[in-house]
N, C-alpha and C. Protein backbone atom coordinates (compact mmCIF):
# COMPACT_ATOMS: atom_id res chain seq x y z
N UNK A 1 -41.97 7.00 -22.72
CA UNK A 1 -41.51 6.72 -21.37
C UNK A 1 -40.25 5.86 -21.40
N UNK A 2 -40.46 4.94 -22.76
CA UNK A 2 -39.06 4.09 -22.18
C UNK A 2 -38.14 4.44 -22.84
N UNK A 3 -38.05 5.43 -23.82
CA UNK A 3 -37.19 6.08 -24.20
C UNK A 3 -36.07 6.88 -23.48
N UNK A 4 -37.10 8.10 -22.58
CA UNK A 4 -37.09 9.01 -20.97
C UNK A 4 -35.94 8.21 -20.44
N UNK A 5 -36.58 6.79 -20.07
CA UNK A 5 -35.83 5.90 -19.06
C UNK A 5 -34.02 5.21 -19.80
N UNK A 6 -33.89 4.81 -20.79
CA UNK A 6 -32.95 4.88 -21.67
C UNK A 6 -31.92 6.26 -21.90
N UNK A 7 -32.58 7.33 -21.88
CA UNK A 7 -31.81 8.47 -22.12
C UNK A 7 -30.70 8.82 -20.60
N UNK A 8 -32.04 8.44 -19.76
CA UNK A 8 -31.93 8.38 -18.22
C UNK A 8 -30.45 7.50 -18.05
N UNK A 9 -30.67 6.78 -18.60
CA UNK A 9 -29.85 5.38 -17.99
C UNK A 9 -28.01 5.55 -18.67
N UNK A 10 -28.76 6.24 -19.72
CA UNK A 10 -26.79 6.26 -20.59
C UNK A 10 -26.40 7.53 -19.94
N UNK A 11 -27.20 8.55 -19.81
CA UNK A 11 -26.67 9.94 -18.92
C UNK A 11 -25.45 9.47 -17.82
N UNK A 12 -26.61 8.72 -17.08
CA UNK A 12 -25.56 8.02 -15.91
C UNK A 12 -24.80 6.94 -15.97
N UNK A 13 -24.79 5.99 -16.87
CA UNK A 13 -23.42 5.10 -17.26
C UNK A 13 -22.49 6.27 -17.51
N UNK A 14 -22.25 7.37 -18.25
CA UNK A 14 -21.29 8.54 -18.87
C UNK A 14 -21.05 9.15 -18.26
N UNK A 15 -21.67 9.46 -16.65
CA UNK A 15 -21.44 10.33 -15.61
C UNK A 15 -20.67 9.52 -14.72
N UNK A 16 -20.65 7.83 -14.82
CA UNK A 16 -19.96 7.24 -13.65
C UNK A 16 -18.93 6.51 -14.71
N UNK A 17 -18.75 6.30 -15.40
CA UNK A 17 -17.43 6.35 -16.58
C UNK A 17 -16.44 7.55 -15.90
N UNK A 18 -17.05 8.87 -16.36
CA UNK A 18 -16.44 10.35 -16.45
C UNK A 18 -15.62 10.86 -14.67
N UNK A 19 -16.71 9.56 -13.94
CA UNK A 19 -16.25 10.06 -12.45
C UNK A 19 -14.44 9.40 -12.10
N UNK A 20 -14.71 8.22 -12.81
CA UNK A 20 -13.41 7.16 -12.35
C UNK A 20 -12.45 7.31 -13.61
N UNK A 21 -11.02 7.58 -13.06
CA UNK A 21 -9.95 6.78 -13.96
C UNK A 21 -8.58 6.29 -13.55
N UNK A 22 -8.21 6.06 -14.19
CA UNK A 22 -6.74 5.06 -13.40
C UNK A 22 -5.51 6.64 -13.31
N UNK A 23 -4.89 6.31 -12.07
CA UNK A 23 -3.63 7.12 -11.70
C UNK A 23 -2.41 5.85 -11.94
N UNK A 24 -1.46 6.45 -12.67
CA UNK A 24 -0.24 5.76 -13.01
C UNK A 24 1.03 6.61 -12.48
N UNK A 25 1.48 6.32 -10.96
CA UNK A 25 2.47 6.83 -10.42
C UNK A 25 3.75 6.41 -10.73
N UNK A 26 5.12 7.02 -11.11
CA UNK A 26 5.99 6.69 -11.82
C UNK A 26 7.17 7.13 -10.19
N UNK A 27 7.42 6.26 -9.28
CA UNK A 27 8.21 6.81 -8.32
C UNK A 27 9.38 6.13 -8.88
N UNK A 28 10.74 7.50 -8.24
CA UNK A 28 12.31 7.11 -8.80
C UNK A 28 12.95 7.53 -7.86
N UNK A 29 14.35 7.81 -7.73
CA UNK A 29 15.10 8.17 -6.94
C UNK A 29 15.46 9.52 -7.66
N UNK A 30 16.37 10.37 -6.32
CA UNK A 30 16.94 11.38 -7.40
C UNK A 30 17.75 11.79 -8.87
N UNK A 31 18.15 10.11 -9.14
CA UNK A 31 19.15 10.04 -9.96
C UNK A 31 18.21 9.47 -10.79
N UNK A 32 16.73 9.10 -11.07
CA UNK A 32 16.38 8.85 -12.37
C UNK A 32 15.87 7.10 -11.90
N UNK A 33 16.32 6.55 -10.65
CA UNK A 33 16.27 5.11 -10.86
C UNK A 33 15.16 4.98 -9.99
N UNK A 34 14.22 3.69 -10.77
CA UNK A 34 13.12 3.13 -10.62
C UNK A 34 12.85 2.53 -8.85
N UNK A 35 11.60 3.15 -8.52
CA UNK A 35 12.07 2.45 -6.93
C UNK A 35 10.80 2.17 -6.57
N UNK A 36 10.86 0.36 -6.34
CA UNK A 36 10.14 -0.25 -5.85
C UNK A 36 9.84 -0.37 -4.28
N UNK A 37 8.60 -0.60 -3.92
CA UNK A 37 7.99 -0.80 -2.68
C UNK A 37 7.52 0.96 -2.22
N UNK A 38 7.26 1.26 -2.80
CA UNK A 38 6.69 2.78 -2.16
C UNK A 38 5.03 2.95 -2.54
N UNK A 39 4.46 3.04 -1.49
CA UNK A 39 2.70 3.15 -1.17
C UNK A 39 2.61 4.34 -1.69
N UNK A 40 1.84 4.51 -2.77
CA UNK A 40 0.77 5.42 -3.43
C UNK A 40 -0.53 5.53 -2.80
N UNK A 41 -0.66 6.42 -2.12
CA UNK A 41 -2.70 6.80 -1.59
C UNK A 41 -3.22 7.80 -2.33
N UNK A 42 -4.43 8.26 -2.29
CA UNK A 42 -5.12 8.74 -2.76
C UNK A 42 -6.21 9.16 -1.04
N UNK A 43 -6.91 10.44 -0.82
CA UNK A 43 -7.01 10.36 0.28
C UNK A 43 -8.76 9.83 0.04
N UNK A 44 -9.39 9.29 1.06
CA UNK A 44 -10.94 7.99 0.40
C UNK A 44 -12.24 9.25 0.35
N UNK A 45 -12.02 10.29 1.26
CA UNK A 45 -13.16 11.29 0.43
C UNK A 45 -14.35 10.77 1.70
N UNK A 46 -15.64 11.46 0.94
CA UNK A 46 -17.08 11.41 1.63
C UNK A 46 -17.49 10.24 0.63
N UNK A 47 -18.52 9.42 1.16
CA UNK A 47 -18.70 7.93 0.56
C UNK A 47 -18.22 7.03 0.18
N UNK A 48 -16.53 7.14 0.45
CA UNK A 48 -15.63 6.12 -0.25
C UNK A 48 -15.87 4.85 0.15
N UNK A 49 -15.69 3.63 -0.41
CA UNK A 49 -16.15 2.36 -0.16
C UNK A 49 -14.85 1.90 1.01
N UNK A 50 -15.62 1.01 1.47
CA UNK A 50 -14.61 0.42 2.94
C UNK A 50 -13.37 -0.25 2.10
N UNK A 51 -12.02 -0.02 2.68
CA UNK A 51 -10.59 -0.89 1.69
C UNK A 51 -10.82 -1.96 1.59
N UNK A 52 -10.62 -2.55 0.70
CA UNK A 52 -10.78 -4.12 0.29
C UNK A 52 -9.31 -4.26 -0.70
N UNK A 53 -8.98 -5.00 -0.91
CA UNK A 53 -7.40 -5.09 -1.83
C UNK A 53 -7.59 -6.71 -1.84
N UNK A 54 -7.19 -7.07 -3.17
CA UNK A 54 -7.08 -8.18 -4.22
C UNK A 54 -5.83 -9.00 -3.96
N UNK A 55 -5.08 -8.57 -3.28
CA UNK A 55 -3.45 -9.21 -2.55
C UNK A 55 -4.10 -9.90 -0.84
N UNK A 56 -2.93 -10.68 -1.01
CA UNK A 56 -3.28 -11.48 0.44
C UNK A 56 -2.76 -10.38 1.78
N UNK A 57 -3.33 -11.08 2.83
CA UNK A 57 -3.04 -10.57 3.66
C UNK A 57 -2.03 -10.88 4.19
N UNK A 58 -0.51 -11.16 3.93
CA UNK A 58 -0.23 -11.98 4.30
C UNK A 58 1.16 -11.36 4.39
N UNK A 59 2.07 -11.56 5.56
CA UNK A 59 3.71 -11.47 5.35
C UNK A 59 4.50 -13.39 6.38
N UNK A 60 5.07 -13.40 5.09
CA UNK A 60 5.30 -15.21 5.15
C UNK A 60 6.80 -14.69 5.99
N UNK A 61 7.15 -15.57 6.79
CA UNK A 61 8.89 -16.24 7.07
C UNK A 61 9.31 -17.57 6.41
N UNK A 62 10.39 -16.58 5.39
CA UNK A 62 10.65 -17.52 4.13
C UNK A 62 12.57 -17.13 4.03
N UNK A 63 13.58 -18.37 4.41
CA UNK A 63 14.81 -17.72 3.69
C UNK A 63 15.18 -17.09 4.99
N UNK A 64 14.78 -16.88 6.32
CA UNK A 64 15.27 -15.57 6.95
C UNK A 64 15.14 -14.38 6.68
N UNK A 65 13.79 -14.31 5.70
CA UNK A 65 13.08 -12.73 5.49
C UNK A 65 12.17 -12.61 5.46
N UNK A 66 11.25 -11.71 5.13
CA UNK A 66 9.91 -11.35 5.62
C UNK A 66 9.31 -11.48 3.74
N UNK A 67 8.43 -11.62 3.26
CA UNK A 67 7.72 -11.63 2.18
C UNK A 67 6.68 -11.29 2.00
N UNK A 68 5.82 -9.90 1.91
CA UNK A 68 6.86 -9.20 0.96
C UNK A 68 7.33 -7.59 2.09
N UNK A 69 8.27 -7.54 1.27
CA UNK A 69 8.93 -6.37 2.17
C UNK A 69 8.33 -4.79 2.58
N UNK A 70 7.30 -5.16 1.96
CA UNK A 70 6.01 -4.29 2.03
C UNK A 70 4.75 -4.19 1.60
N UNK A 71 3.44 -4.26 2.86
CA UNK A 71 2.68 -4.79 2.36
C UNK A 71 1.49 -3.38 2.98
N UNK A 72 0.19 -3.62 2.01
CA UNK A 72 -0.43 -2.78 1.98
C UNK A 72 -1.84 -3.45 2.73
N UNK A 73 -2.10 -3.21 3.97
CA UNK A 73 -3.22 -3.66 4.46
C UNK A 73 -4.18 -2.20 4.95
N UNK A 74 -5.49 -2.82 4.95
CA UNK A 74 -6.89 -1.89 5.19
C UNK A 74 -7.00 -1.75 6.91
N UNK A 75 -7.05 -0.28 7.26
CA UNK A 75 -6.92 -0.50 8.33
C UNK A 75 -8.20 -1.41 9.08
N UNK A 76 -8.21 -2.51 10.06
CA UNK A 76 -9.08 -3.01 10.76
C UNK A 76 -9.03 -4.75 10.68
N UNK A 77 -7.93 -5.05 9.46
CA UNK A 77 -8.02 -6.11 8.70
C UNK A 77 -7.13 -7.28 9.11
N UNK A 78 -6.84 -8.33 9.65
CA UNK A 78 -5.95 -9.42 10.48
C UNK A 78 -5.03 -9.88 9.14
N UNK A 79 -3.84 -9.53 9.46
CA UNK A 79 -2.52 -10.11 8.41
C UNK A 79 -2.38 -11.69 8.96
N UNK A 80 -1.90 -12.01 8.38
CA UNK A 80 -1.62 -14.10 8.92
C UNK A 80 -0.18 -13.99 8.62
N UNK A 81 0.73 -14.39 9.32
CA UNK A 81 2.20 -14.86 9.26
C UNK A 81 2.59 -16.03 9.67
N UNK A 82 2.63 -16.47 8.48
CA UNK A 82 2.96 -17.94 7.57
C UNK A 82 4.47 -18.39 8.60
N UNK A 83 4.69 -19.23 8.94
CA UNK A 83 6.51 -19.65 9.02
C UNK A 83 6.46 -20.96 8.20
N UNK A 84 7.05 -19.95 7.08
CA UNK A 84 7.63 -21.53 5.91
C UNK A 84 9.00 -21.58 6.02
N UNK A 85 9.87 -21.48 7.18
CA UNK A 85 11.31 -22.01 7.26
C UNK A 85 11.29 -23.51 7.88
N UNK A 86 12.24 -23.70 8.46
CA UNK A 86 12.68 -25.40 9.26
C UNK A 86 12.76 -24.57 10.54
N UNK A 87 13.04 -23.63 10.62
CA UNK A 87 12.75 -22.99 12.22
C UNK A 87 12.45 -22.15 12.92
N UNK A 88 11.94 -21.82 14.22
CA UNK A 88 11.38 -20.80 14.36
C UNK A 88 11.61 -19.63 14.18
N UNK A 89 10.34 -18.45 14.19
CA UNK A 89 10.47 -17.22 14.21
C UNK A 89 9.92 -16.66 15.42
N UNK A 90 10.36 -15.31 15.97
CA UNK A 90 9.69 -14.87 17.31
C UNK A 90 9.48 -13.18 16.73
N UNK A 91 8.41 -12.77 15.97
CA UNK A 91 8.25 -11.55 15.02
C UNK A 91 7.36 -10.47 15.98
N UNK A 92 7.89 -9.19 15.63
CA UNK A 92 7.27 -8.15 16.47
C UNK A 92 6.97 -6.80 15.85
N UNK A 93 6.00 -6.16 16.19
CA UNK A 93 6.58 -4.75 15.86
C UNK A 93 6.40 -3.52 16.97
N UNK A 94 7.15 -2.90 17.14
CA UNK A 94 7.11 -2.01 18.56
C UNK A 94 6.72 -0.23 17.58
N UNK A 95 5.97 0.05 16.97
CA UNK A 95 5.49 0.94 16.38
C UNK A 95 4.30 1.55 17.03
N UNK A 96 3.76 2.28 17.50
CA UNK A 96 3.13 3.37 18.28
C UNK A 96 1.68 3.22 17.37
N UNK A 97 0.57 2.44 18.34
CA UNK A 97 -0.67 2.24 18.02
C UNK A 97 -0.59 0.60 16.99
N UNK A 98 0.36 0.19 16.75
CA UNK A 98 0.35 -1.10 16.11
C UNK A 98 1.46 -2.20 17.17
N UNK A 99 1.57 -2.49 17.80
CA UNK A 99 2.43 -3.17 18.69
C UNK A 99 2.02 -4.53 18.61
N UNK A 100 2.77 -5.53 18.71
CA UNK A 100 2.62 -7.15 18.88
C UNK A 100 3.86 -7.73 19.21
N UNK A 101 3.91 -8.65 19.32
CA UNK A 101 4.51 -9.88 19.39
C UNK A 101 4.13 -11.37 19.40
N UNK A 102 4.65 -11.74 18.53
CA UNK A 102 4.25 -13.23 18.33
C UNK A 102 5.23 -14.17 18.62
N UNK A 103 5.37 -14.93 19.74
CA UNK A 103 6.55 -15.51 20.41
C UNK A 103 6.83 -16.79 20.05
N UNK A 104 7.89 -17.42 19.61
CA UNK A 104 7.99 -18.31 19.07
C UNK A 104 7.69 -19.54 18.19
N UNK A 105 7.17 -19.65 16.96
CA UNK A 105 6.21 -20.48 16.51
C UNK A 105 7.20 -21.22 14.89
N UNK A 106 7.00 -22.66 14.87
CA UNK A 106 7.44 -23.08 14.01
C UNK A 106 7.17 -22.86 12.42
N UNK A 107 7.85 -24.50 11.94
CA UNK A 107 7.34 -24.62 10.61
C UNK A 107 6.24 -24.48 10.08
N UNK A 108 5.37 -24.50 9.53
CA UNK A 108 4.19 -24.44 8.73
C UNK A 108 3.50 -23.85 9.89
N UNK A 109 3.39 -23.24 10.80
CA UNK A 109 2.41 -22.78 11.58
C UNK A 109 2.36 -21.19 11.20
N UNK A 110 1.67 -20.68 11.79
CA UNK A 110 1.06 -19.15 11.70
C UNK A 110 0.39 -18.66 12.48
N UNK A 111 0.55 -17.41 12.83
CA UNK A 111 -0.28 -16.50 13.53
C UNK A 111 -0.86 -15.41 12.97
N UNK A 112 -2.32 -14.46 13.44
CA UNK A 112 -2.86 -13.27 13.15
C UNK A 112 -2.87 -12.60 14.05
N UNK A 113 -2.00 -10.70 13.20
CA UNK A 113 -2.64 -9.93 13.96
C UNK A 113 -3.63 -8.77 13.01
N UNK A 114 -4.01 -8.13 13.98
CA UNK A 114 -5.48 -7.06 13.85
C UNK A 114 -4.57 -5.78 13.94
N UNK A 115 -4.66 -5.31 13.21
CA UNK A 115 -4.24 -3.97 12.47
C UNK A 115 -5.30 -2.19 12.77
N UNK A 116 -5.32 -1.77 13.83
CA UNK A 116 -6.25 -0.86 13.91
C UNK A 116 -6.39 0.33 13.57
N UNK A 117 -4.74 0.55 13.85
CA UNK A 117 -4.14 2.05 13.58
C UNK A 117 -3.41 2.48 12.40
N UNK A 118 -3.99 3.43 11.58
CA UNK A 118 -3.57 3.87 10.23
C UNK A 118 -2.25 4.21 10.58
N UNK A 119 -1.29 4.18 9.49
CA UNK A 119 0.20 4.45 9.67
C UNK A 119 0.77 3.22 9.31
N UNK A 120 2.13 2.59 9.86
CA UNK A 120 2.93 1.56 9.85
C UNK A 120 3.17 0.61 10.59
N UNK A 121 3.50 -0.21 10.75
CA UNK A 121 3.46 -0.99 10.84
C UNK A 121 5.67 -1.74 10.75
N UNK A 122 6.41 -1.49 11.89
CA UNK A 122 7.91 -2.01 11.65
C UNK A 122 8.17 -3.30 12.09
N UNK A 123 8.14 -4.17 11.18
CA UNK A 123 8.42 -5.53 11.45
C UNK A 123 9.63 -5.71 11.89
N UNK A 124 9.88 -6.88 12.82
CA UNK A 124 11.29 -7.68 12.94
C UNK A 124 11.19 -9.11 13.60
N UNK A 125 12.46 -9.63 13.60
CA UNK A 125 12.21 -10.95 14.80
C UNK A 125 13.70 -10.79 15.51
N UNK A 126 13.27 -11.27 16.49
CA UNK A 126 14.05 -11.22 17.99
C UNK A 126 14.73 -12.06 17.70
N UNK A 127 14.72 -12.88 16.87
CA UNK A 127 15.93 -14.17 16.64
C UNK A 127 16.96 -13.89 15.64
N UNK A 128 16.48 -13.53 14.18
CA UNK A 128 17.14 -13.05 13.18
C UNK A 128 17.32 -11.55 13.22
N UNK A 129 18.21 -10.54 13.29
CA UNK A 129 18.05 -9.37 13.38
C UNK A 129 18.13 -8.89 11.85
N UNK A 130 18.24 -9.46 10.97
CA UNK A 130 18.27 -9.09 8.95
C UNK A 130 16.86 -8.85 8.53
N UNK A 131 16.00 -9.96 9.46
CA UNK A 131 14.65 -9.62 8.97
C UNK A 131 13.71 -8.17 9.44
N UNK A 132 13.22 -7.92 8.22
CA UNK A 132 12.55 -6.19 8.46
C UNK A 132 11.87 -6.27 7.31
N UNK A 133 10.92 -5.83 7.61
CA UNK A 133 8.97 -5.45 6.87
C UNK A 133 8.38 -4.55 7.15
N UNK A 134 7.41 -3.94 6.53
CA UNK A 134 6.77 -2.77 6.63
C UNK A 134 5.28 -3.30 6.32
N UNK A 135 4.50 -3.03 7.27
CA UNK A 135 2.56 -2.87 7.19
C UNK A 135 2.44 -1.29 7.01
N UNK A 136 2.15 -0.67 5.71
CA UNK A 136 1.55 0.25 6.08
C UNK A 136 -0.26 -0.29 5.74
N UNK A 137 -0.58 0.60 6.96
CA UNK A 137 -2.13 0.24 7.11
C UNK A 137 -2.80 1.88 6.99
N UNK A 138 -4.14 1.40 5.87
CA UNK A 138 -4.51 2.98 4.96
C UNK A 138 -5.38 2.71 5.10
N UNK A 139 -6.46 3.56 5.25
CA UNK A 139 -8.24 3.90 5.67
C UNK A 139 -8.67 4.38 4.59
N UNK A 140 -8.10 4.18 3.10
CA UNK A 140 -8.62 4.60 1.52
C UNK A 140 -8.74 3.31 0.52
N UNK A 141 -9.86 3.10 0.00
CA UNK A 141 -9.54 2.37 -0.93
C UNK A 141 -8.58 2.09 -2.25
N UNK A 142 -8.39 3.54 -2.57
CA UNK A 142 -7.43 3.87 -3.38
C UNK A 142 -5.69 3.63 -2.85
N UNK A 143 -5.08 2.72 -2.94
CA UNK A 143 -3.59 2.52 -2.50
C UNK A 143 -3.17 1.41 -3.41
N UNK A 144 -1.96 1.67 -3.76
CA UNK A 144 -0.86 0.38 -4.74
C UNK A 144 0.12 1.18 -4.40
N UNK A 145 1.16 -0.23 -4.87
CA UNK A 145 2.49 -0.42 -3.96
C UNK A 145 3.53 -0.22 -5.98
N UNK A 146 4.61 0.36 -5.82
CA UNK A 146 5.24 0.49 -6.99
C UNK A 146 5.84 -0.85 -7.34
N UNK A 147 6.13 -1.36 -8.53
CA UNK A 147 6.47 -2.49 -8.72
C UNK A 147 8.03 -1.80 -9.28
N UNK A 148 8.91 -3.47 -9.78
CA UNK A 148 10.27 -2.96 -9.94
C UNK A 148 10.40 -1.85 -10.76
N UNK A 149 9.99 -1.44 -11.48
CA UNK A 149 10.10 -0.59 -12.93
C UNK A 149 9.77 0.70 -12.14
N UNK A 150 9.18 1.00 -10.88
CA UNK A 150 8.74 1.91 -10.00
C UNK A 150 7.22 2.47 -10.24
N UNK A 151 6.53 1.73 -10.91
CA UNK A 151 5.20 2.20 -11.22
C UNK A 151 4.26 1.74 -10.37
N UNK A 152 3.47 2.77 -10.45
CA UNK A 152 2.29 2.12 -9.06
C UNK A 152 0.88 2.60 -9.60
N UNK A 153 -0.04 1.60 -9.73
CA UNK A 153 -1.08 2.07 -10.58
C UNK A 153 -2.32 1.76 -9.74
N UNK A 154 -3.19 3.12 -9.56
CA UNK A 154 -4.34 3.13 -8.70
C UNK A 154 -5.57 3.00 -9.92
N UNK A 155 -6.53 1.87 -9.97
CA UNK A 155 -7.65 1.94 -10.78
C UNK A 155 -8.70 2.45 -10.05
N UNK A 156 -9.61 3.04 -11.08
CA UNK A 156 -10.62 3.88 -10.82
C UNK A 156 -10.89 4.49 -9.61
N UNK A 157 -10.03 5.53 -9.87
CA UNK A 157 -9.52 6.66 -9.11
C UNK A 157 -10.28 7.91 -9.32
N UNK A 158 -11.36 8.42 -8.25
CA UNK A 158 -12.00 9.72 -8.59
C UNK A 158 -11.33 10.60 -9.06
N UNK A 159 -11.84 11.28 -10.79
CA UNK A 159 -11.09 12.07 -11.07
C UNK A 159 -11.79 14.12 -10.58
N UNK A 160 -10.85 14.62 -10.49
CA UNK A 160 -10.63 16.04 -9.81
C UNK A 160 -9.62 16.40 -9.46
N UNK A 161 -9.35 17.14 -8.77
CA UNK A 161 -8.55 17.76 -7.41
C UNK A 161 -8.10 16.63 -6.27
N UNK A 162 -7.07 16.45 -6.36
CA UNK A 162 -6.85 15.35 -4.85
C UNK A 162 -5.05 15.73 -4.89
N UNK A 163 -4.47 14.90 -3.46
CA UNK A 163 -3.76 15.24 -3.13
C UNK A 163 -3.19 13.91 -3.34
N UNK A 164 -1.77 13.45 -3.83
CA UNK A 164 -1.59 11.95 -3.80
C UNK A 164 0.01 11.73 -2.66
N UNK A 165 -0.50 10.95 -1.76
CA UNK A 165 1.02 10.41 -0.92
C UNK A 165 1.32 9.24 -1.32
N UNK A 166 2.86 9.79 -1.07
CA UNK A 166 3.48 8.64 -1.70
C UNK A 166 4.85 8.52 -0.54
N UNK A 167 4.48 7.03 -0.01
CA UNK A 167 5.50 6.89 1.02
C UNK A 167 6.19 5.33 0.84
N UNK A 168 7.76 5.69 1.53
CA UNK A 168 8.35 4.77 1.46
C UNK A 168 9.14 4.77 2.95
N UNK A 169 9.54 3.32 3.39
CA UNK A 169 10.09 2.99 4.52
C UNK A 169 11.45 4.16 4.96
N UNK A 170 11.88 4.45 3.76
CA UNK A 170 13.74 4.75 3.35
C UNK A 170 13.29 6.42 3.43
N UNK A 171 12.05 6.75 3.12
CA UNK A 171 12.36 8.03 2.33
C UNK A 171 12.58 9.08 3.60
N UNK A 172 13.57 10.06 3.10
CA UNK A 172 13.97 11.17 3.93
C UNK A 172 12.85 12.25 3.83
N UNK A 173 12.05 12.65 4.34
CA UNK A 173 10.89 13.04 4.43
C UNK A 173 10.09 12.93 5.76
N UNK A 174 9.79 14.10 6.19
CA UNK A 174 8.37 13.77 7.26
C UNK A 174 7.47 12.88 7.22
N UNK A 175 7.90 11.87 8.13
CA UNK A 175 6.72 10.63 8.57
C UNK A 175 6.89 9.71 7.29
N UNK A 176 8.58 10.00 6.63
CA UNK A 176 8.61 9.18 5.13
C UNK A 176 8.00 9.75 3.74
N UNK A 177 7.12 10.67 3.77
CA UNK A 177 6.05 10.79 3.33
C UNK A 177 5.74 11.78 2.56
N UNK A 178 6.10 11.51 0.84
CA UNK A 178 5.76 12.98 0.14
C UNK A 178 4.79 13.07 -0.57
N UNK A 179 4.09 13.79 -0.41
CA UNK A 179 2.66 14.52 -0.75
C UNK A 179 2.78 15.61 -1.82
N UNK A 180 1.60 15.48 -2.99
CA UNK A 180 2.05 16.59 -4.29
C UNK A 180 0.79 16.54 -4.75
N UNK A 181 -0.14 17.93 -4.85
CA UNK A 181 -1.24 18.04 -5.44
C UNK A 181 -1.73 17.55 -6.95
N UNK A 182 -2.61 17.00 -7.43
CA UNK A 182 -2.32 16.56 -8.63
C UNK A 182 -4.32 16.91 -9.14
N UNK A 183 -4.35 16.28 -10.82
CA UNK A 183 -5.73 16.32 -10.83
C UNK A 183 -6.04 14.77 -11.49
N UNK A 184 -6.97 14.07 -11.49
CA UNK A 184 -6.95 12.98 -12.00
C UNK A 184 -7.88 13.07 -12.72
N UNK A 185 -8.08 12.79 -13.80
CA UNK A 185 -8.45 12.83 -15.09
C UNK A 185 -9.17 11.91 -15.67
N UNK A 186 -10.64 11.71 -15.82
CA UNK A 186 -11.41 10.28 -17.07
C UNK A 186 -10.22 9.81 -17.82
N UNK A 187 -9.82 8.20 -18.25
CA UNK A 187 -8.47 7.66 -18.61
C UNK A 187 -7.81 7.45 -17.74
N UNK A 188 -6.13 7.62 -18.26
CA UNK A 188 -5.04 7.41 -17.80
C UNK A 188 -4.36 8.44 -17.22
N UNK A 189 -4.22 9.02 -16.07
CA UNK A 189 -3.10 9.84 -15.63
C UNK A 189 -2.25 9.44 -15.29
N UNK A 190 -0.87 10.34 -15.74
CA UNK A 190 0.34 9.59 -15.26
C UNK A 190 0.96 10.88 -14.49
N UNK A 191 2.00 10.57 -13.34
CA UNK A 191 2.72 11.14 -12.34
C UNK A 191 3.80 10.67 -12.33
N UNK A 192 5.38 11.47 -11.71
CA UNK A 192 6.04 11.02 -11.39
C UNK A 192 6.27 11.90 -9.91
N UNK A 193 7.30 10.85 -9.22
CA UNK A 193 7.23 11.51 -7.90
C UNK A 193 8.66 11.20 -7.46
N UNK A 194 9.42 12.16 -7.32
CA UNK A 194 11.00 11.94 -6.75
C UNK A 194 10.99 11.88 -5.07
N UNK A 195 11.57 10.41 -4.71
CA UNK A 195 11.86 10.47 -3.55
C UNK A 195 13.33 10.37 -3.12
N UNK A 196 13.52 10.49 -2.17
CA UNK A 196 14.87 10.49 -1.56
C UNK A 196 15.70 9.37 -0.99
N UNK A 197 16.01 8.18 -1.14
CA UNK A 197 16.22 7.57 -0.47
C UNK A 197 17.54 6.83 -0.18
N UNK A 198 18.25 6.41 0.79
CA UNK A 198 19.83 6.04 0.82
C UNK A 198 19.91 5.44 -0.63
N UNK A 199 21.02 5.05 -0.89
CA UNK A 199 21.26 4.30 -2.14
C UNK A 199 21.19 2.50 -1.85
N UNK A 200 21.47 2.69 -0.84
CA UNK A 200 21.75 0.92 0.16
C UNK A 200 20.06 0.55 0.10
N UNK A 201 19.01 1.54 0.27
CA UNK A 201 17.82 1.14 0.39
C UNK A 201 16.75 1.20 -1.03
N UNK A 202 17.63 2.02 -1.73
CA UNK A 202 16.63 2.10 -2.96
C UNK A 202 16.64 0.50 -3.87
N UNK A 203 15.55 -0.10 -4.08
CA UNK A 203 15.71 -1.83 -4.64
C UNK A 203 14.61 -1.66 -5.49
């Protein structure tokens, strides 16, 4: 019997090993160059666990800019905006199903908003017109943001058949947004994904 139960037990450690592995998205521009801030999803499936993400919730006023210039929140989830300048900010976003305004608020103070609607999220403030941010807000647990080198790495990522988007603020594309069938694989899969974007915006 406790053998049965042992045989039982490694079957399914090797079946939930075999289910998950990491996606390693390689986004660039057309010319080969590395491009940071572009959201990698994965779409969350039947049983996917509710988004949770290991990064703050957070876009600070720092310098006369927004930090960070793109941020990846779960849809349903309250962002906090920090003002770490010497003076105020009056920050908004007029985006369709995400709308706010937060009207004037100093140094070290902060406000939250509640995030409901999947999509984006276009930051600004009514005082500084340089400052601009992006919420995209995703209903998958599976999402990372490309770092400078342009890599964006999703861990334990159901492997099969899936479809992976990959969007950026800049990109010339429907709704930003390019989409490319892929399979994900037990291990490491790696992708690359060419987007389009001005040259002024690719960073």
């Amino acid at each position: 019997m406790l053998r049965s139960f042992i045989l039982i037990c490694s079957v399914a450690c090797l079946s939930a090993e075999a289910w998950a592995g990491d996606l390693v998205v390689k986004v660039t521009t057309p010319d080969g160059k590395p491009l940071a801030d572009a959201v990698v999803t994965l779409p969350a499936g039947p049983g996917a666990a509710k988004p949770s993400f290991p990064w703050k919730l957070e876009v600070a006023q720092r310098a006369k800019q927004f930090e960070p210039f793109v941020l990846i929140a779960p849809v349903g989830a309250r962002v906090t905006f920090p003002n770490l300048d010497k003076f105020r900010h009056h920050v908004y976003s007029f985006s369709k199903g995400n709308k706010f305004e937060l009207e004037l608020f100093g140094r070290e103070d902060k406000r939250e908003v509640p995030f409901k609607t999947v999509g984006v999220a276009a930051l600004g403030c009514n005082i500084h017109d340089q400052m601009v941010a992006f919420i995209r807000i995703v209903d998958t647990p599976w999402a990372a943001k490309s770092n400078e080198a342009g890599e964006a790495q999703i861990t334990g990522a159901p492997d099969g058949k899936t479809k992976v988007a990959v969007w950026h603020p800049y990109a010339k594309a429907k709704d930003q947004v390019v989409s490319i069938d892929a399979v994900v694989a037990a291990g490491v899969t790696r992708l690359t994904v060419v987007l389009d974007v001005p040259p002024h915006h690719a960073h």
